[in-house]
C-alpha atoms as a PDB file:
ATOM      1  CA  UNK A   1       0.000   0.000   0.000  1.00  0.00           C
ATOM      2  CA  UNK A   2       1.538   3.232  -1.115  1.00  0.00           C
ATOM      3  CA  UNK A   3       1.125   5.995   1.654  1.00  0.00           C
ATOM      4  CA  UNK A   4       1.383  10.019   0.654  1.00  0.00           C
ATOM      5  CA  UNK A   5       3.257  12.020   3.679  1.00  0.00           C
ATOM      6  CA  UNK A   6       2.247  16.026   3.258  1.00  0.00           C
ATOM      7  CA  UNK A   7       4.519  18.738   4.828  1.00  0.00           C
ATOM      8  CA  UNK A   8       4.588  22.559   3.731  1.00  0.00           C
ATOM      9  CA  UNK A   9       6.547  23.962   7.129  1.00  0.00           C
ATOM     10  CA  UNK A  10       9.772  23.579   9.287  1.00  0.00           C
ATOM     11  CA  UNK A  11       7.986  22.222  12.217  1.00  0.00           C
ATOM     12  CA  UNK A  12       5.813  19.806   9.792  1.00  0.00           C
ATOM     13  CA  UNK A  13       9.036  19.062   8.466  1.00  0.00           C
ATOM     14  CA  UNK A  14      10.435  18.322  12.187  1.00  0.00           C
ATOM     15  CA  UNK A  15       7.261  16.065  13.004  1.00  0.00           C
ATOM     16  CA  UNK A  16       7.282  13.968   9.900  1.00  0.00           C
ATOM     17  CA  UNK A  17      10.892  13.034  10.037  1.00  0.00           C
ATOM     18  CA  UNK A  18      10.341  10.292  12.913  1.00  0.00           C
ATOM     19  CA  UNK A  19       7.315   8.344  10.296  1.00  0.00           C
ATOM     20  CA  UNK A  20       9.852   9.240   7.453  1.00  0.00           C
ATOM     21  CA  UNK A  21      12.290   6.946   9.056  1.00  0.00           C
ATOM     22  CA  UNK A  22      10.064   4.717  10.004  1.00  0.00           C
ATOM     23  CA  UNK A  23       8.747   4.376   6.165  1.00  0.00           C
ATOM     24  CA  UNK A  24      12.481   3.976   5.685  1.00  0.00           C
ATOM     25  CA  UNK A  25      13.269   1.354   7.964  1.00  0.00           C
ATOM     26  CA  UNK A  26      10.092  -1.135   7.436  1.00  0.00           C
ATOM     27  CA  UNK A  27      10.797  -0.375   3.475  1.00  0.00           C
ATOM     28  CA  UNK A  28       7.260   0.758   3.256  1.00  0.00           C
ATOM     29  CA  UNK A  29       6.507   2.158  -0.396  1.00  0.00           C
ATOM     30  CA  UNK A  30       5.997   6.146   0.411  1.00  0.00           C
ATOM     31  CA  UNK A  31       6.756   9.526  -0.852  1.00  0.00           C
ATOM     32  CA  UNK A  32       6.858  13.309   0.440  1.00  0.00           C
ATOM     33  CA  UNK A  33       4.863  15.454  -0.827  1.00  0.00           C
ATOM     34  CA  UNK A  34       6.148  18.918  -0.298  1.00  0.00           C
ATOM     35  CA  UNK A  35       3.540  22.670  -0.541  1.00  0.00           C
ATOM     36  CA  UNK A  36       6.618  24.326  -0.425  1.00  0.00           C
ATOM     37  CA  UNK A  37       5.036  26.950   2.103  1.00  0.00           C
ATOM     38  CA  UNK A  38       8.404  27.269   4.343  1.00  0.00           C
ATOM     39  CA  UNK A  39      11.194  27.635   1.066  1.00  0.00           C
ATOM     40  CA  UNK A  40      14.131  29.232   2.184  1.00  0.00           C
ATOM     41  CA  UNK A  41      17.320  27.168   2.868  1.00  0.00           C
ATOM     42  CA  UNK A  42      17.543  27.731   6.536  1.00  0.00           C
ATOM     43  CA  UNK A  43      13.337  26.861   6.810  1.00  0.00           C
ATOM     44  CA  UNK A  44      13.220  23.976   4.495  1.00  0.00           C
ATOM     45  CA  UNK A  45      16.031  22.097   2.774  1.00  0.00           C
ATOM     46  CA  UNK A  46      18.111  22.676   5.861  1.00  0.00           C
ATOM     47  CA  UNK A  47      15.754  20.257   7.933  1.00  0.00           C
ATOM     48  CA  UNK A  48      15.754  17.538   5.067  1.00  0.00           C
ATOM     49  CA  UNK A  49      19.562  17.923   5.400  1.00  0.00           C
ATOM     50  CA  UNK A  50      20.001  17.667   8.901  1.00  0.00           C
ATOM     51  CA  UNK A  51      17.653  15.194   9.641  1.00  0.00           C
ATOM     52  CA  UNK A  52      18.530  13.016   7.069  1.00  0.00           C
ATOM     53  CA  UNK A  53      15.668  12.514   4.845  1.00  0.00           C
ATOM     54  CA  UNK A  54      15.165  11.929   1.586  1.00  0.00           C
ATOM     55  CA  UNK A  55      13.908  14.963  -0.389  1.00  0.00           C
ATOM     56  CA  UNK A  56       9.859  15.296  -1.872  1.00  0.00           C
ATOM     57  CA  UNK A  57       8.939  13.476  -4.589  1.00  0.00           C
ATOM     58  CA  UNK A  58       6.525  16.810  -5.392  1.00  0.00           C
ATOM     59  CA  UNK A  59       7.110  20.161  -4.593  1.00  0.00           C
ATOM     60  CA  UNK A  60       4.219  22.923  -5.557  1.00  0.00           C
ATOM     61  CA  UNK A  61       6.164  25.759  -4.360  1.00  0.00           C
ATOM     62  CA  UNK A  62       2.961  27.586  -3.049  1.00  0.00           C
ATOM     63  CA  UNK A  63       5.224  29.512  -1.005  1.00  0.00           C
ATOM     64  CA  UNK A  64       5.344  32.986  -2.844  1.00  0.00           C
ATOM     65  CA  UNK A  65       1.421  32.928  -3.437  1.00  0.00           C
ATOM     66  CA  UNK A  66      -0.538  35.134  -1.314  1.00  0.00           C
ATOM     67  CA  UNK A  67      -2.782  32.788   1.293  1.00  0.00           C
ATOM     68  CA  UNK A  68      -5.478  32.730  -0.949  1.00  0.00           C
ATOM     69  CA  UNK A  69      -4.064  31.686  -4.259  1.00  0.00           C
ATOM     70  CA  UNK A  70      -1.764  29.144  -1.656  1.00  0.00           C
ATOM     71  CA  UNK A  71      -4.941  27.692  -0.555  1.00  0.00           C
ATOM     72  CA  UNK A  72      -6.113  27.268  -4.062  1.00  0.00           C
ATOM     73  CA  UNK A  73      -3.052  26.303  -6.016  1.00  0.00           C
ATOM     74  CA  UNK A  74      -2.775  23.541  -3.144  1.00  0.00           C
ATOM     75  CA  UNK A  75      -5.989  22.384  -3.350  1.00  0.00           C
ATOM     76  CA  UNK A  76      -5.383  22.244  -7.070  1.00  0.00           C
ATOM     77  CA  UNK A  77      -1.942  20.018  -7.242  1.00  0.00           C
ATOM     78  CA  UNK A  78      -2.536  18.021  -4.329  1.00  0.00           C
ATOM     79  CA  UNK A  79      -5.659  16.839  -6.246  1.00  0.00           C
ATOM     80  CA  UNK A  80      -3.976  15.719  -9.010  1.00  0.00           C
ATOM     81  CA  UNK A  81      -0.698  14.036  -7.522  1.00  0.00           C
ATOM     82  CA  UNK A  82      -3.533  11.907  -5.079  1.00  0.00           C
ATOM     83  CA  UNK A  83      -5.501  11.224  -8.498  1.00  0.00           C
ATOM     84  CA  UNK A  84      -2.194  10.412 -10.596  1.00  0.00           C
ATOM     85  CA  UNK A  85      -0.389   8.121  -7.145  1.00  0.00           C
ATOM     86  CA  UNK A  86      -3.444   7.021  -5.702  1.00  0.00           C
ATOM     87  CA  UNK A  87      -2.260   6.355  -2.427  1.00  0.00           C
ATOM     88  CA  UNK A  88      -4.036   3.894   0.172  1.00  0.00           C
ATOM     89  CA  UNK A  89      -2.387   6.553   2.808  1.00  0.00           C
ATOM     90  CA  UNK A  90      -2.421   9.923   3.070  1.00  0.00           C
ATOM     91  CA  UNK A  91      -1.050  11.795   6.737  1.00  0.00           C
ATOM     92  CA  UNK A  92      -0.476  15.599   6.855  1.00  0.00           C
ATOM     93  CA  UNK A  93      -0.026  17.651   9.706  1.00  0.00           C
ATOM     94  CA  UNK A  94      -1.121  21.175  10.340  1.00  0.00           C
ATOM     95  CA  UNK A  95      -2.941  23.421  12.338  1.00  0.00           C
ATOM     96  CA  UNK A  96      -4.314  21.475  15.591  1.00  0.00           C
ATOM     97  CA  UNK A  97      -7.459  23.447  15.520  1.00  0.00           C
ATOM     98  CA  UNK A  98      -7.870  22.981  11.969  1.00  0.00           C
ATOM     99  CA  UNK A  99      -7.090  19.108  12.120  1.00  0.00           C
ATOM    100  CA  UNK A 100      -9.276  18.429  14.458  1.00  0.00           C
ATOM    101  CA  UNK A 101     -12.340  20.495  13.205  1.00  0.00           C
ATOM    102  CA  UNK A 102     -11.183  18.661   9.983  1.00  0.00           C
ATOM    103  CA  UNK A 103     -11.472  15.114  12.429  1.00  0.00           C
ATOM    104  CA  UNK A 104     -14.601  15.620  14.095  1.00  0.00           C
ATOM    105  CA  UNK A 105     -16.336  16.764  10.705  1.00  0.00           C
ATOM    106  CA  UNK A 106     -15.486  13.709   9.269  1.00  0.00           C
ATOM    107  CA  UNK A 107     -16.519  11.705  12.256  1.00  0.00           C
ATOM    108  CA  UNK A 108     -19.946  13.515  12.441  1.00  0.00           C
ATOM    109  CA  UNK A 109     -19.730  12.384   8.537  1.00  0.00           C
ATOM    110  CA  UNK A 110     -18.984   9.001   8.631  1.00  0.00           C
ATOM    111  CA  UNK A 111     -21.203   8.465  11.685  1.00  0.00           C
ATOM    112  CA  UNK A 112     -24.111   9.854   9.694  1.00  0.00           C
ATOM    113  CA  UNK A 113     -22.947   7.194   6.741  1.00  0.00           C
ATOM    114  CA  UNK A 114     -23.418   4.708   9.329  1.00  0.00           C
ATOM    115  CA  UNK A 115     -26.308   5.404  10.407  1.00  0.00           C
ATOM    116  CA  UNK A 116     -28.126   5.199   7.330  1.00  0.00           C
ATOM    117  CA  UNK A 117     -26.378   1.600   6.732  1.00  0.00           C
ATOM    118  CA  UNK A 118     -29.152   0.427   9.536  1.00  0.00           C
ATOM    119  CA  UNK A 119     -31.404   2.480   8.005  1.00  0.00           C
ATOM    120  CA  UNK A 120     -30.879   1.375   4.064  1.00  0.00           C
ATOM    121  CA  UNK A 121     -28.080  -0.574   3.690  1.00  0.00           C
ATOM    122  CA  UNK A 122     -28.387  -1.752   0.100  1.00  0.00           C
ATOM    123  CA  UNK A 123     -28.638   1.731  -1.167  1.00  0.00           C
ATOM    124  CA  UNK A 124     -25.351   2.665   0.854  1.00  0.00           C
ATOM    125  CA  UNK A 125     -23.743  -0.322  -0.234  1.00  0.00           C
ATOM    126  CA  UNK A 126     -24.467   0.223  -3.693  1.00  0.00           C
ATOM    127  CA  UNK A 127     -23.619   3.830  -3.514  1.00  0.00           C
ATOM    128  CA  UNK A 128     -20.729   3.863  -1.352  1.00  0.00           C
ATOM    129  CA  UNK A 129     -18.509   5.744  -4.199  1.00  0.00           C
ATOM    130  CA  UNK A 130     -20.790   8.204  -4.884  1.00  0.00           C
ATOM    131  CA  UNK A 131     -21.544   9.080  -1.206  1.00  0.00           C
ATOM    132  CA  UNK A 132     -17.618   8.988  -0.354  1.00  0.00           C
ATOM    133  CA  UNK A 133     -16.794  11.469  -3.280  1.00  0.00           C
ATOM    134  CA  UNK A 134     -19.711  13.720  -2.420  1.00  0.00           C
ATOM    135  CA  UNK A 135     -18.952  14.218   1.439  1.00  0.00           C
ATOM    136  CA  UNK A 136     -15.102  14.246   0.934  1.00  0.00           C
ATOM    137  CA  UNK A 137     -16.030  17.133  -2.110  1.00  0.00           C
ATOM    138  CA  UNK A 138     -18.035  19.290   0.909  1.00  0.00           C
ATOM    139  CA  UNK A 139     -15.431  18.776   3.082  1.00  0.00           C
ATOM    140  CA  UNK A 140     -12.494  20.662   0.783  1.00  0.00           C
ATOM    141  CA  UNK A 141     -14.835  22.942  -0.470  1.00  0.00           C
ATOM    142  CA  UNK A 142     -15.944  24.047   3.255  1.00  0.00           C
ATOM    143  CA  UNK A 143     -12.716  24.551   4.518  1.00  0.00           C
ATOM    144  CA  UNK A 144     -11.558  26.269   1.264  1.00  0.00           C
ATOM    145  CA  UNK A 145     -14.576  28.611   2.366  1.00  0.00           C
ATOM    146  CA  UNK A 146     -13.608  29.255   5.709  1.00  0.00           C
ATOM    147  CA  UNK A 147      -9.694  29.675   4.655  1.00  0.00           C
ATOM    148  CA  UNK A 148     -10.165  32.335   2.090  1.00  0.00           C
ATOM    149  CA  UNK A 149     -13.214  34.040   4.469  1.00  0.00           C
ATOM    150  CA  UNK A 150     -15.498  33.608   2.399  1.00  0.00           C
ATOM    151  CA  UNK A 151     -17.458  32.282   5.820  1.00  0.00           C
ATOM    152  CA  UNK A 152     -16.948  33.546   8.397  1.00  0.00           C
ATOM    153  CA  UNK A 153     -15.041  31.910  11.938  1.00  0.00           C
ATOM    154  CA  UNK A 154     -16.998  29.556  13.917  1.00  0.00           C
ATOM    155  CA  UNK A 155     -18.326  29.797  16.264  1.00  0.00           C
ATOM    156  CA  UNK A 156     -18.000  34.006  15.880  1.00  0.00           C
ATOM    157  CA  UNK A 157     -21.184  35.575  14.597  1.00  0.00           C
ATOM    158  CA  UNK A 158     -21.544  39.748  13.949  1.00  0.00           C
ATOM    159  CA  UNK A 159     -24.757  40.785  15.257  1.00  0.00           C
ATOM    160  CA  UNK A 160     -24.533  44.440  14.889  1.00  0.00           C
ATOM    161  CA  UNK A 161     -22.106  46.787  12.764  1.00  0.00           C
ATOM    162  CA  UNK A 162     -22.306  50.222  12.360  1.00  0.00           C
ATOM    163  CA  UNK A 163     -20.458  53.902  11.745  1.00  0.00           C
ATOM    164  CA  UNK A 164     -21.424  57.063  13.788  1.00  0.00           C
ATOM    165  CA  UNK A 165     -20.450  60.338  14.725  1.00  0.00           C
ATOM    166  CA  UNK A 166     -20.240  59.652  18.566  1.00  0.00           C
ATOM    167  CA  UNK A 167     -20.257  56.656  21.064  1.00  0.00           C
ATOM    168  CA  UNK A 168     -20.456  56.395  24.265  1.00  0.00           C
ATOM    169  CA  UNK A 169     -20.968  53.557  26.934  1.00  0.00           C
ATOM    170  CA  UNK A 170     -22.941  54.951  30.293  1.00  0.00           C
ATOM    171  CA  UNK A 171     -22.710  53.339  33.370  1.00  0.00           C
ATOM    172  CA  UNK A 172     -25.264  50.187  32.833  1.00  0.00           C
ATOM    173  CA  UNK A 173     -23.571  49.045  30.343  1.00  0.00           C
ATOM    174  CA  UNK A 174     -25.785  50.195  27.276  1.00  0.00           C
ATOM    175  CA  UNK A 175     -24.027  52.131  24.897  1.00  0.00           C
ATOM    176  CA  UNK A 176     -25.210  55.937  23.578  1.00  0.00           C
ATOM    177  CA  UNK A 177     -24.775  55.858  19.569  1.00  0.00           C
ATOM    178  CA  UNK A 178     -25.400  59.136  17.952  1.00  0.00           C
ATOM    179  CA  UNK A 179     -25.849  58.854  14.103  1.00  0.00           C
ATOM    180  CA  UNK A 180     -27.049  61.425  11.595  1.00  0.00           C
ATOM    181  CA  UNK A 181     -31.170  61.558  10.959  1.00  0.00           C
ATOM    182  CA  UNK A 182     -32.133  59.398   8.080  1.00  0.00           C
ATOM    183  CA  UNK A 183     -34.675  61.352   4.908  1.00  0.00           C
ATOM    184  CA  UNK A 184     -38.390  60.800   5.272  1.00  0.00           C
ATOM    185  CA  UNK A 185     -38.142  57.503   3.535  1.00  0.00           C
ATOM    186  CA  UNK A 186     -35.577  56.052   5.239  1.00  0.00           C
ATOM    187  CA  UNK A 187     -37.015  54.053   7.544  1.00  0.00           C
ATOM    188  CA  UNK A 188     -34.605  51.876   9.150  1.00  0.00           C
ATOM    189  CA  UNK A 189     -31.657  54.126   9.442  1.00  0.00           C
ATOM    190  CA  UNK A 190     -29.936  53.164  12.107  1.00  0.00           C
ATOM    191  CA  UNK A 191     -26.295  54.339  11.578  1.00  0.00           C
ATOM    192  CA  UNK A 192     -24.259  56.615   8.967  1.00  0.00           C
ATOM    193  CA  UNK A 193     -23.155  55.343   5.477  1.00  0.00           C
ATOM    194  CA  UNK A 194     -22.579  59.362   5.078  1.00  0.00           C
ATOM    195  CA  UNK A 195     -20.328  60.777   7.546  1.00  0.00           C
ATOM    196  CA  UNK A 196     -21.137  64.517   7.185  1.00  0.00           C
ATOM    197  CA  UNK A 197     -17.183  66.034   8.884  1.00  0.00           C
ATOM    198  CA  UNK A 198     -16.744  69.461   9.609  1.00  0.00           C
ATOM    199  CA  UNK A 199     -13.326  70.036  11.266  1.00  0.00           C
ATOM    200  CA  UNK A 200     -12.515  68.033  14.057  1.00  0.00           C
ATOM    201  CA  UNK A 201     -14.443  65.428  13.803  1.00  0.00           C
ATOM    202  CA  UNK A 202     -14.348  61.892  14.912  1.00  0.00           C
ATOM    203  CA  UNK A 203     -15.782  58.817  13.178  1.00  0.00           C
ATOM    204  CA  UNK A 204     -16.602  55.834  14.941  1.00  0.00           C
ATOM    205  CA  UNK A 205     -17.065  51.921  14.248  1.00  0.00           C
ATOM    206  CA  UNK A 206     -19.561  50.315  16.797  1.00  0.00           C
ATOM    207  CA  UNK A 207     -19.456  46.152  16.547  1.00  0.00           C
ATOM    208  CA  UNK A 208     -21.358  43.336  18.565  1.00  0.00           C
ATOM    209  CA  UNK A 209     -19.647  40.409  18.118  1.00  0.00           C
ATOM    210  CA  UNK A 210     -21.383  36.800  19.560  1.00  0.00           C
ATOM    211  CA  UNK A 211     -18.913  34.088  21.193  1.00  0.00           C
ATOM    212  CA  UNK A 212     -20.659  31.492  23.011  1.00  0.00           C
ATOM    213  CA  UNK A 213     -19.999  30.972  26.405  1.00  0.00           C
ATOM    214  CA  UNK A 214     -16.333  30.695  28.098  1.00  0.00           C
ATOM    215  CA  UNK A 215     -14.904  31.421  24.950  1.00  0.00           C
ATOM    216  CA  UNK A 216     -12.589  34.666  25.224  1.00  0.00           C
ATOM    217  CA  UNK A 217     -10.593  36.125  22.278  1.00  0.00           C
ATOM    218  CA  UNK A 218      -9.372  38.745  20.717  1.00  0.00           C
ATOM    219  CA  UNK A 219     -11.405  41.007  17.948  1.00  0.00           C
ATOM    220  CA  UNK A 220      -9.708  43.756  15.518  1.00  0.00           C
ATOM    221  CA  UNK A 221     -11.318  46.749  13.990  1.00  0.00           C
ATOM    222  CA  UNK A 222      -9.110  47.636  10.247  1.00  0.00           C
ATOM    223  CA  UNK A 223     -10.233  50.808   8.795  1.00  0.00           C
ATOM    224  CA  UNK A 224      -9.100  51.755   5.486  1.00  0.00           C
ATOM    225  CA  UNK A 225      -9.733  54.110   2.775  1.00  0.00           C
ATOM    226  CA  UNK A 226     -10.019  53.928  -0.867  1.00  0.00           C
ATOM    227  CA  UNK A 227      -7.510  55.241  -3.150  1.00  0.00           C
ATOM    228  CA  UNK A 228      -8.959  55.747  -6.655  1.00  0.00           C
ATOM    229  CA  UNK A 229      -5.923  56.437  -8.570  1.00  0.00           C
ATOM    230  CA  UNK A 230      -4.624  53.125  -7.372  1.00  0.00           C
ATOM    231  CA  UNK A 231      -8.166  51.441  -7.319  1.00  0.00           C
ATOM    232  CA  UNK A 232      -7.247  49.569  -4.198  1.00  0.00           C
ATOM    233  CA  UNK A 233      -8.066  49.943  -0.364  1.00  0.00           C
ATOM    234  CA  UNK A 234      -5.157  51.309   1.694  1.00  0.00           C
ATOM    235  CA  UNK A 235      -4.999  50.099   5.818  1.00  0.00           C
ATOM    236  CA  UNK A 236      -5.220  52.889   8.107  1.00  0.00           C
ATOM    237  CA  UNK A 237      -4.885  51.478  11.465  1.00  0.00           C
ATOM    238  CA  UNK A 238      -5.887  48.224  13.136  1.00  0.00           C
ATOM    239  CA  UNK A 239      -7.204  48.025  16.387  1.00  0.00           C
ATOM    240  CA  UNK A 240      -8.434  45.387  19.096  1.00  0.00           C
ATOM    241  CA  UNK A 241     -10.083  44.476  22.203  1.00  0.00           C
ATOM    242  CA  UNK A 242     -10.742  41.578  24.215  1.00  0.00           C
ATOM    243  CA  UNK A 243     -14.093  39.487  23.988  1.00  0.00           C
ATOM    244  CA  UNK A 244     -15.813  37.067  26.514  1.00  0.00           C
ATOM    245  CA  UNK A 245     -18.539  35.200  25.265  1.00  0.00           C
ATOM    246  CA  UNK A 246     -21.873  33.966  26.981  1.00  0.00           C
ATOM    247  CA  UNK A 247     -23.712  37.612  26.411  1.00  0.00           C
ATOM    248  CA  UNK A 248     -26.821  36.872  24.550  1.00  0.00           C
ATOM    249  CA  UNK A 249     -26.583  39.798  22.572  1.00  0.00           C
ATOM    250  CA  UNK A 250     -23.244  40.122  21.557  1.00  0.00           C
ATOM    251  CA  UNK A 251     -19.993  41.544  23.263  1.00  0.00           C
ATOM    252  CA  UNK A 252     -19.738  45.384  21.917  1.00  0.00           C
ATOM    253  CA  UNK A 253     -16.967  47.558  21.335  1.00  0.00           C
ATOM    254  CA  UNK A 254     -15.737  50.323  19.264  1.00  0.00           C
ATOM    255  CA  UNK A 255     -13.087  51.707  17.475  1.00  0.00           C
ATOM    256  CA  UNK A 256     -12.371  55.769  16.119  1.00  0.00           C
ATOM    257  CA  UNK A 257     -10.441  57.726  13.568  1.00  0.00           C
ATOM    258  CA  UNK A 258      -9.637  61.085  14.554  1.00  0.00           C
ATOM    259  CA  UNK A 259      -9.827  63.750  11.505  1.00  0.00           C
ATOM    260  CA  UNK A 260     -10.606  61.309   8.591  1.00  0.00           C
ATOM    261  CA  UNK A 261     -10.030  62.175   4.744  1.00  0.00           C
ATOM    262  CA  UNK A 262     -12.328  62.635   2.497  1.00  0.00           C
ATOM    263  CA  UNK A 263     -13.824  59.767   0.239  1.00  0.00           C
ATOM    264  CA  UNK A 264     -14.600  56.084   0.614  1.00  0.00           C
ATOM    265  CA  UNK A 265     -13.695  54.584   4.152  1.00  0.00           C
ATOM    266  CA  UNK A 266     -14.698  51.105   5.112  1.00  0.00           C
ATOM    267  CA  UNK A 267     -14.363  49.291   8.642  1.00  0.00           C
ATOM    268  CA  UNK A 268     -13.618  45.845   8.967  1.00  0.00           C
ATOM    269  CA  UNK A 269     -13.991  43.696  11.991  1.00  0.00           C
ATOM    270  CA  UNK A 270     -11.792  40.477  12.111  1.00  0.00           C
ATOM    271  CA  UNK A 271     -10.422  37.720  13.828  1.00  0.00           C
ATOM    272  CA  UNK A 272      -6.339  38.002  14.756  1.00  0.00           C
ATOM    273  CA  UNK A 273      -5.870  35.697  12.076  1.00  0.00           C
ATOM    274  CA  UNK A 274      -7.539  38.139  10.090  1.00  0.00           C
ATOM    275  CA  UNK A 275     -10.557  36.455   9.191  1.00  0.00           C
ATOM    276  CA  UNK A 276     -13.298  38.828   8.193  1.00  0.00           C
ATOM    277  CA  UNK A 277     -16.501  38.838  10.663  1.00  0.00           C
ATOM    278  CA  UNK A 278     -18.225  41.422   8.266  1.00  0.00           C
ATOM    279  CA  UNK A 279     -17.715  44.813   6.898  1.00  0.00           C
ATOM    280  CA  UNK A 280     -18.939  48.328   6.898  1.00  0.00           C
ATOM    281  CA  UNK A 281     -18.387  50.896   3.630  1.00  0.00           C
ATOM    282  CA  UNK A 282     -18.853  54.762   4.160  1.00  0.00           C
ATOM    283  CA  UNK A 283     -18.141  57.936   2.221  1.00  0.00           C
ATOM    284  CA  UNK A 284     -16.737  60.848   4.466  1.00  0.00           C
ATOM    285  CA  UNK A 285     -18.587  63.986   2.673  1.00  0.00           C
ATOM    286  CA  UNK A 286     -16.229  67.474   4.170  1.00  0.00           C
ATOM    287  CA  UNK A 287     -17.962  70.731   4.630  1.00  0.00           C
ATOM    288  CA  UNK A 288     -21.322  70.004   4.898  1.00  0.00           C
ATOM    289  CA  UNK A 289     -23.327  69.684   8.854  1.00  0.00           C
ATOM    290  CA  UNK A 290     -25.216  66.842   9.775  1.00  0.00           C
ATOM    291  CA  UNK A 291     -28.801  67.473   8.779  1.00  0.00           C
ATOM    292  CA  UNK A 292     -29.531  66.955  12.458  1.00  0.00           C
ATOM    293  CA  UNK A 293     -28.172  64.106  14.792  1.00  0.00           C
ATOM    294  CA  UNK A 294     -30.023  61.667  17.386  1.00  0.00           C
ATOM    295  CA  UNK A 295     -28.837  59.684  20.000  1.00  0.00           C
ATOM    296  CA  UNK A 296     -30.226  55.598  20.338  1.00  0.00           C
ATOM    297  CA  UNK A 297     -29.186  53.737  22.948  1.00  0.00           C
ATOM    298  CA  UNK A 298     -28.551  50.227  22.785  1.00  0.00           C
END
């Protein structure tokens, strides 16, 4: 049985080398498969060199990529080396928390694959291909999802998001938001996508973020501003605070920019490994005052 043995990093590298020899010594038919993720000498051939093993059989150099083409490009190759070696084997080693959210959504998987064997077991058995391919095909394309943010961090939910010219938290614990008066029609205007500044001004990013209980991390606020001549968004600052979860209605906190520019601003509230909760996009309109401001407190 031929077994496939992924690495991408040094410490991957420094894990692997132990079954590596192993592989070696019980003359086990294997190969490396490298990502190429870690690819300077002292972070990658180095290791192979001092810890004596024998060097990949594939490298896809992913390692100059930006994380989301990585992602992609690996997805891409790895698919096609499994589907060209067919191995009866495959071991990789990565993230804990993403190998075992990886593990236990395979286990809820193959329990549920199980289950239905009571249930109908000579549809499973004459599907089994069909039903393998399908839930090993939601399983890349989920985490492909969550890795490029295109979903956002479980178990993190945004339940409120919003810019304003003031905020304030009072004693209780509520929060005072004071946001510029919405037109006759606007009916559920709850928060600026406008900022009227006259000078001095202050614009502020209000977030409730949910975290269930005894969960306690750390949540960033990136606010950035459009340059058109460039046609990208530029970082201005990035900001955090602390989280503790258990509050039904989400842990709040807020972020400000003192004296912003004028044009297209947005404010975006991540994790620390920068993956995006959600998103706010505002134009900051100079010389004009607010066509009268009220204060909601939440």
């Amino acid at each position: 049985m031929k077994i496939c043995l992924i690495v991408g990093t040094r410490p991957e590298i420094i894990k692997m080398a132990p079954v590596i020899h192993e592989c070696i010594r019980r003359k086990l038919d294997f190969f490396i498969l490298h990502t190429g993720q870690h690819y300077s000498y002292e972070m990658d051939q180095l290791f192979f060199k001092e810890l004596e093993l024998p060097p990949p059989r594939y490298n896809i150099n992913a390692g100059l990529k930006s994380f989301r083409l990585q992602i992609g490009m690996m997805l891409r190759k790895i698919k096609e080396i499994l589907v060209k070696e067919r191995p009866g084997i495959v071991l990789v080693l990565g993230d804990t928390n993403s190998v075992l959210s990886g593990a236990l959504a395979l286990a809820l998987m193959y329990g549920f694959v199980r289950l239905l064997a009571l249930i109908v077991p000579n549809f499973i058995r004459a599907n089994m291909r069909m039903i393998a391919f399908t839930l090993g095909l939601t399983y890349v394309i989920l985490n492909f999802l969550y890795f490029t943010n295109i979903i956002p961090p479980i178990p993190l939910s945004l339940k409120e998001l919003g810019v304003y010219h003031n905020v304030e938290k009072l004693e209780n614990g509520s929060y005072a938001l004071t946001y510029e008066q919405g037109k006759w029609y606007e009916f559920f205007k709850d928060s600026d996508t406008a900022f009227h500044y006259q000078t001095g001004d202050t614009v502020y990013c209000f977030a409730s973020v949910f975290a269930p209980t005894r969960l306690s991390t750390e949540i960033f606020h990136r606010w950035e501003y459009y340059v058109p001549e460039d046609h990208e968004w530029r970082t201005h600052s990035r900001l955090s605070y602390g989280i503790d979860g258990g509050r039904d209605g989400g842990f709040r906190g807020y972020s400000w920019v003192r004296h912003p520019t004028e044009g297209k601003w947005r404010c975006t509230v991540e994790t620390a490994r920068k993956q995006v909760l959600g998103s706010e996009t505002f134009e900051v309109v100079g010389g004009r005052v607010p066509s009268g401001l009220v204060t909601e407190l939440r």
